[in-house]
PDB file of N, CA and C in Angstrom:
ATOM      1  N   UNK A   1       0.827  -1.201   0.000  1.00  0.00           N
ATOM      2  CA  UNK A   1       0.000   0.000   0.000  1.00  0.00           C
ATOM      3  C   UNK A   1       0.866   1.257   0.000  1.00  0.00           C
ATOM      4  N   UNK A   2       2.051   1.291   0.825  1.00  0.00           N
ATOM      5  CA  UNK A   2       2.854   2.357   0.931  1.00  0.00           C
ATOM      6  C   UNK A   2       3.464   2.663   0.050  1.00  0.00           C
ATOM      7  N   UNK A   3       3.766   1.940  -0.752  1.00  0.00           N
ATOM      8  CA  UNK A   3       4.579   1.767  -2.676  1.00  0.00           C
ATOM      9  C   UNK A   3       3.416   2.446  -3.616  1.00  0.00           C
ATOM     10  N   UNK A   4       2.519   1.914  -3.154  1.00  0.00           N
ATOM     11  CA  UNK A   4       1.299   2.664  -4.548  1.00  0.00           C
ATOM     12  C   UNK A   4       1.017   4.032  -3.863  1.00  0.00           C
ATOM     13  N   UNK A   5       1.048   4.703  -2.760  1.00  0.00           N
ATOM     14  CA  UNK A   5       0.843   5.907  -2.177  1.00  0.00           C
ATOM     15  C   UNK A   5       2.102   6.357  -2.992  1.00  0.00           C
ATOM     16  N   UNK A   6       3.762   6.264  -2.609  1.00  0.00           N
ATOM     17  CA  UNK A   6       4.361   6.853  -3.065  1.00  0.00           C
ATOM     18  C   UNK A   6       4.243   6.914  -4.657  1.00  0.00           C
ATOM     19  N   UNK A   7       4.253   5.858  -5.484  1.00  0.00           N
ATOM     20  CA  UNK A   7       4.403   5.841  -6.376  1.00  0.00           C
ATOM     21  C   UNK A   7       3.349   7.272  -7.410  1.00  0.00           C
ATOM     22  N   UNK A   8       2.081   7.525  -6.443  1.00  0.00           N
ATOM     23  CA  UNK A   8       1.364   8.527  -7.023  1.00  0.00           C
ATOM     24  C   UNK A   8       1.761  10.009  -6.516  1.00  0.00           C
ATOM     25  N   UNK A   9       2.318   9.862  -5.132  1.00  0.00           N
ATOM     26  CA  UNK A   9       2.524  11.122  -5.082  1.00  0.00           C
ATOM     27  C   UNK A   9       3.707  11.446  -6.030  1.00  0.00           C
ATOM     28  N   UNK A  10       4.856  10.487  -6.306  1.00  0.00           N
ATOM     29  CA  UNK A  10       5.728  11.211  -6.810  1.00  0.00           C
ATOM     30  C   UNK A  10       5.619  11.280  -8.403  1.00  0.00           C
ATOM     31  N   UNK A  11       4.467  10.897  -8.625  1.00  0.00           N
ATOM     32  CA  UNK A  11       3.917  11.123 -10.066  1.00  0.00           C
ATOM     33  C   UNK A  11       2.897  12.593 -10.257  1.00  0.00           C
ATOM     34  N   UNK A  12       3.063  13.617  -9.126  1.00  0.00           N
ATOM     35  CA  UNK A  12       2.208  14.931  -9.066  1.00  0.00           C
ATOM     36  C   UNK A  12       2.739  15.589 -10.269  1.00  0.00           C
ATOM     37  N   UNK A  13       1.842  16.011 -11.305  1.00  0.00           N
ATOM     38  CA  UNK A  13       2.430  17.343 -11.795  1.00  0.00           C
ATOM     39  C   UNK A  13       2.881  18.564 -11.070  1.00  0.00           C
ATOM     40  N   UNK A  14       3.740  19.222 -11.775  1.00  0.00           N
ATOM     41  CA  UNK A  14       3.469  20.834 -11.652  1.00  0.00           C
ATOM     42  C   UNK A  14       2.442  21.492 -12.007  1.00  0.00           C
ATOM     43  N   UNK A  15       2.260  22.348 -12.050  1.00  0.00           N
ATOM     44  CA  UNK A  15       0.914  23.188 -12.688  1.00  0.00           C
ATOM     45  C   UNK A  15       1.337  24.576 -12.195  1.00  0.00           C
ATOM     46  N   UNK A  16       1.335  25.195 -13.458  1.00  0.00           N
ATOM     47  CA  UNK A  16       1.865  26.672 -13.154  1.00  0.00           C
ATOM     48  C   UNK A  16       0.928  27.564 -14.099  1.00  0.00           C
ATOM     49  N   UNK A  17       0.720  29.336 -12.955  1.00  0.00           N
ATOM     50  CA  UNK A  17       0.289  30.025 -14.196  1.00  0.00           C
ATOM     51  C   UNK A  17       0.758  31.068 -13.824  1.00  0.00           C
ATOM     52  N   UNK A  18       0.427  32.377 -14.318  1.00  0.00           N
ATOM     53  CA  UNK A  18       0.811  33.441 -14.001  1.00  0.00           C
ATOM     54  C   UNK A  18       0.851  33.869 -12.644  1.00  0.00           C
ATOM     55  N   UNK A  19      -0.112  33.580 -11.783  1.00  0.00           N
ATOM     56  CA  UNK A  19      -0.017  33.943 -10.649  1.00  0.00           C
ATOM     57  C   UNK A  19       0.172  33.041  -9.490  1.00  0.00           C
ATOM     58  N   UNK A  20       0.144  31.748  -9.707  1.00  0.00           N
ATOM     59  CA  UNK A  20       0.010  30.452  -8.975  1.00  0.00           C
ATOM     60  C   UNK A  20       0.890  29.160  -9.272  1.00  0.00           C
ATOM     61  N   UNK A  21       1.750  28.659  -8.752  1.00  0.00           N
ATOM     62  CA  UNK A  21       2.456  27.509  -8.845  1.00  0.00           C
ATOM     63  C   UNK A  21       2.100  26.459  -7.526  1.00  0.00           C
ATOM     64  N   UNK A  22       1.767  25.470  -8.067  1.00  0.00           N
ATOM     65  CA  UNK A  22       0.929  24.143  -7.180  1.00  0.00           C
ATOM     66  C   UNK A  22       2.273  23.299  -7.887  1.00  0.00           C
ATOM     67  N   UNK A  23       2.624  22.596  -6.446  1.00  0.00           N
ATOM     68  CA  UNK A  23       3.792  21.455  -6.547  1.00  0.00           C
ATOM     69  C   UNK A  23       3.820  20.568  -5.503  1.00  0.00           C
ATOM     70  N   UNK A  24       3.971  19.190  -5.380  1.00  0.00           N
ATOM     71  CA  UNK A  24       3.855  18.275  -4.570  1.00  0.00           C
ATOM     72  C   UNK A  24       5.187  19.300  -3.538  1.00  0.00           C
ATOM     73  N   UNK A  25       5.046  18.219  -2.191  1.00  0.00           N
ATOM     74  CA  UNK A  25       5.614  19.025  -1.259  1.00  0.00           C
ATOM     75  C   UNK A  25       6.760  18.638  -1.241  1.00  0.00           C
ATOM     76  N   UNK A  26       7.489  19.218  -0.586  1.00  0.00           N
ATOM     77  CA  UNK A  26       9.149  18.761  -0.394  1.00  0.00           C
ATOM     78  C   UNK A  26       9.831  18.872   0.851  1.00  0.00           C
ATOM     79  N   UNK A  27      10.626  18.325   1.674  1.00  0.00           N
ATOM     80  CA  UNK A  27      11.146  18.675   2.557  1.00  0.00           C
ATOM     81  C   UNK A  27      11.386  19.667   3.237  1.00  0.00           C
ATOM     82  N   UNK A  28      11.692  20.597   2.244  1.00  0.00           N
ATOM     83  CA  UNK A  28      11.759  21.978   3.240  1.00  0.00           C
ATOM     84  C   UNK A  28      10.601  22.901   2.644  1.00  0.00           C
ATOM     85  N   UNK A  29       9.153  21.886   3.015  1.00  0.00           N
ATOM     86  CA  UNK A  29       8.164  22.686   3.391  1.00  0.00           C
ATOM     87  C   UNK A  29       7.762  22.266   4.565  1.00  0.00           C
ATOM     88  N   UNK A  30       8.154  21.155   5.067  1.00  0.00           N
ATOM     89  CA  UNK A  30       8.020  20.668   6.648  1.00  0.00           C
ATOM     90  C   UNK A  30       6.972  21.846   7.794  1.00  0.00           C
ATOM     91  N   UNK A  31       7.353  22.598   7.851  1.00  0.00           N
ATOM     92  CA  UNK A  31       7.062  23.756   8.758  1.00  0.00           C
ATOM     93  C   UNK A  31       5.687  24.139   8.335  1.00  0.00           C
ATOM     94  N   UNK A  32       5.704  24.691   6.847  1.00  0.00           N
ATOM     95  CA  UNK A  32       4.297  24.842   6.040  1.00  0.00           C
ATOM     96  C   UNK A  32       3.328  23.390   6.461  1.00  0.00           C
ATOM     97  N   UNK A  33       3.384  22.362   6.123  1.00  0.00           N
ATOM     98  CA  UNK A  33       3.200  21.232   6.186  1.00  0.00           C
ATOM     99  C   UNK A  33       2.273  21.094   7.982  1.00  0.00           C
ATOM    100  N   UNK A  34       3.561  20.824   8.747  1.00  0.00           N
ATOM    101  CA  UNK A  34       2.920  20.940   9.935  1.00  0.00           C
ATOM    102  C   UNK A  34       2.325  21.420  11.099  1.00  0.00           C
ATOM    103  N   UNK A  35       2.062  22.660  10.254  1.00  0.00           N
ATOM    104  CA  UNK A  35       0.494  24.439  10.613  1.00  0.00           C
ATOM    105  C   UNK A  35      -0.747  23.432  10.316  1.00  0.00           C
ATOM    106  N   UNK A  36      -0.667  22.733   9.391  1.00  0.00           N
ATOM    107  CA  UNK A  36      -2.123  22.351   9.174  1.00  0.00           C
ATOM    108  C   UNK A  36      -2.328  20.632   9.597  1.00  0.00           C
ATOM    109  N   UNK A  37      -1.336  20.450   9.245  1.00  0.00           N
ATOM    110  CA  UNK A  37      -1.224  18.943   9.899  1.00  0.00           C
ATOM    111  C   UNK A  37      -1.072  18.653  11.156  1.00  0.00           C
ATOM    112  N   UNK A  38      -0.933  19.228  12.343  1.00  0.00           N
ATOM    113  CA  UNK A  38      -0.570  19.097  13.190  1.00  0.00           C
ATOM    114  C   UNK A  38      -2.402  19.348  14.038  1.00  0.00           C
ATOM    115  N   UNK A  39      -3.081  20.288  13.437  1.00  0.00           N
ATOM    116  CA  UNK A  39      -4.596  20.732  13.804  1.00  0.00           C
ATOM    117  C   UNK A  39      -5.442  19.316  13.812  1.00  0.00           C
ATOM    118  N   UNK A  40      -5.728  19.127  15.005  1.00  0.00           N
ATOM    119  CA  UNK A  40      -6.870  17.812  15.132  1.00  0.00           C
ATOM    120  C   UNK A  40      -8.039  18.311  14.621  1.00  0.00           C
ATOM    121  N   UNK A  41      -8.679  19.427  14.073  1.00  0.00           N
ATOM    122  CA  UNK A  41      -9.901  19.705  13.523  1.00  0.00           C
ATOM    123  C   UNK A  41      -9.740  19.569  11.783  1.00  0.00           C
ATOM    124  N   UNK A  42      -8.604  19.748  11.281  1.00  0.00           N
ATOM    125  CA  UNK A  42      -8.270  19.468   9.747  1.00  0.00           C
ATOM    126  C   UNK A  42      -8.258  17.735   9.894  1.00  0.00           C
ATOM    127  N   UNK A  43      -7.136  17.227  10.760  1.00  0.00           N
ATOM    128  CA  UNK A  43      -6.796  15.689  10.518  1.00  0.00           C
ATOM    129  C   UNK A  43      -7.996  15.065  10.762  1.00  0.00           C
ATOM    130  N   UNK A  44      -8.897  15.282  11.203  1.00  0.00           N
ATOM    131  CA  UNK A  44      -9.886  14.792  11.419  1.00  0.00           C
ATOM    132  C   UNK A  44     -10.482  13.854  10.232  1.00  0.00           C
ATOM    133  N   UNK A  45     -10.294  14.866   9.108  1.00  0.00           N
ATOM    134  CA  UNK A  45     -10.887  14.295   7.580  1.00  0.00           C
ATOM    135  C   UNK A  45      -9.735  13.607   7.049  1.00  0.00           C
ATOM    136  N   UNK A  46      -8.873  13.363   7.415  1.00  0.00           N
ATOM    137  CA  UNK A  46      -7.466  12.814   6.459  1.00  0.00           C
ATOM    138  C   UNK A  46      -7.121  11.758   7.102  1.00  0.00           C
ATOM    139  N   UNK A  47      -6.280  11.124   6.447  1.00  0.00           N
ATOM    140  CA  UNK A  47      -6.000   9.511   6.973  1.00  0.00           C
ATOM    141  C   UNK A  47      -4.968   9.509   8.109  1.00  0.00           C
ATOM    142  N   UNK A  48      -4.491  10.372   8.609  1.00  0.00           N
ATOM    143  CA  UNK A  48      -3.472  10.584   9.908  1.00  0.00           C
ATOM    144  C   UNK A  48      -4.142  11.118  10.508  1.00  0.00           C
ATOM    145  N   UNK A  49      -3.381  10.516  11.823  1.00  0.00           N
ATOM    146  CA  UNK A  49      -3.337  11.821  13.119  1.00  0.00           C
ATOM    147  C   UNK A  49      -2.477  12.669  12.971  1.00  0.00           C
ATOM    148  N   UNK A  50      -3.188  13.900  13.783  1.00  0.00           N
ATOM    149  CA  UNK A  50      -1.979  14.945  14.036  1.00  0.00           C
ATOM    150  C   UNK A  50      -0.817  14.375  14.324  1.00  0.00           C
ATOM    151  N   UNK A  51       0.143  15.703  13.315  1.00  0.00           N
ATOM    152  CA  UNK A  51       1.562  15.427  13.810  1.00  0.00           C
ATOM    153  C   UNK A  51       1.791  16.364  15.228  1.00  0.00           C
ATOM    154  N   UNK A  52       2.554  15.624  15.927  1.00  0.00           N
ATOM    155  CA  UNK A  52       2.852  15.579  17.015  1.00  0.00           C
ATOM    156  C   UNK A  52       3.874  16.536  17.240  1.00  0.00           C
ATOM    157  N   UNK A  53       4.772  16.205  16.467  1.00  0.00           N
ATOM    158  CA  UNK A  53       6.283  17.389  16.164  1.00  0.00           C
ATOM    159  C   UNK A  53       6.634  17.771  14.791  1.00  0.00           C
ATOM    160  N   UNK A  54       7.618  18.848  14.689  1.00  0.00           N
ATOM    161  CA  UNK A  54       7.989  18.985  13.331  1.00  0.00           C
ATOM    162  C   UNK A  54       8.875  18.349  12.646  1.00  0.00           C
ATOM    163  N   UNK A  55       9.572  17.224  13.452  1.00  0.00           N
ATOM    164  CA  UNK A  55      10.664  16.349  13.284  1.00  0.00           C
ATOM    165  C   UNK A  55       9.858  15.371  12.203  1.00  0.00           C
ATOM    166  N   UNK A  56       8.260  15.419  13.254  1.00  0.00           N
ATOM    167  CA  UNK A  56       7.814  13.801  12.453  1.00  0.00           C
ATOM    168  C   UNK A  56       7.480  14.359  11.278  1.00  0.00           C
ATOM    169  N   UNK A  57       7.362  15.580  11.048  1.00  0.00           N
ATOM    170  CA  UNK A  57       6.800  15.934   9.855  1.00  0.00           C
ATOM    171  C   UNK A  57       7.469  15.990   8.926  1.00  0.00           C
ATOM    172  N   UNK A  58       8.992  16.612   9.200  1.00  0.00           N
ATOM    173  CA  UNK A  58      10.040  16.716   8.150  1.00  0.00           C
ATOM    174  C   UNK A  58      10.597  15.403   8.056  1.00  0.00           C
ATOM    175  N   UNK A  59      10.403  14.314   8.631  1.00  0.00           N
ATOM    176  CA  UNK A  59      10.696  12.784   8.352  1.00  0.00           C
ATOM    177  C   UNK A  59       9.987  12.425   7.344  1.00  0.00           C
ATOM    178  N   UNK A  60       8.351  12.939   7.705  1.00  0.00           N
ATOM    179  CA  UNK A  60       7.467  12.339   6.938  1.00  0.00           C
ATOM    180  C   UNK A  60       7.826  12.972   5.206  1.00  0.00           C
ATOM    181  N   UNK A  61       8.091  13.657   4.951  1.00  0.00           N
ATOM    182  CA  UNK A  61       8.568  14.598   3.408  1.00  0.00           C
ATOM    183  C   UNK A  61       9.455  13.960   3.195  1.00  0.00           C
ATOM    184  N   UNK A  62      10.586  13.737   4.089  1.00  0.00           N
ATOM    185  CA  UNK A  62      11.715  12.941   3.201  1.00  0.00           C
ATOM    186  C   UNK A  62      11.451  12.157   3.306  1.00  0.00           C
ATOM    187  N   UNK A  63      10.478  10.790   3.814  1.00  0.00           N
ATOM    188  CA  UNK A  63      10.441   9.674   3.124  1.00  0.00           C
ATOM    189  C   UNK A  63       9.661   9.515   2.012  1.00  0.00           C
ATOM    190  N   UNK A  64       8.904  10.904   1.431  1.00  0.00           N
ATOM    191  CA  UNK A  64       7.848  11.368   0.475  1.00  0.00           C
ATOM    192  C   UNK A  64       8.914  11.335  -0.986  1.00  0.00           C
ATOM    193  N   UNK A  65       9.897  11.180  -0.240  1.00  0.00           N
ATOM    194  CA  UNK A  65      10.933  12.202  -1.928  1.00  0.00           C
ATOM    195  C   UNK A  65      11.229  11.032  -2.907  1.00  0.00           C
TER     196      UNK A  65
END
């Protein structure tokens, strides 16, 4: 299951326009990442629990890469 998760995330396009660039995440968005991930009222709808620290979060990106 964890092979077909990665395998799609790291198949994200880019998508760019004049005013907006959307890009899968990367390691050193960690911080960005765990503002919203870390909120038990967002994780609520998503398949994790809150992250706990920013360690687990910037773990969690680099094993994303």
């Amino acid at each position: 299951m964890y092979q077909k998760i990665l395998e799609l995330y790291n198949g994200i396009p880019t998508l760019e326009s004049s005013r907006l660039t959307l890009r899968r995440m990367l390691a050193k968005d960690y911080l960005d990442m765990y503002e919203y991930a870390s909120n038990p009222i967002v994780s609520q709808y998503l398949l994790w629990n809150p992250h706990d620290s920013t360690s687990f979060t910037k773990k969690y990106l680099k094993q994303m890469q």
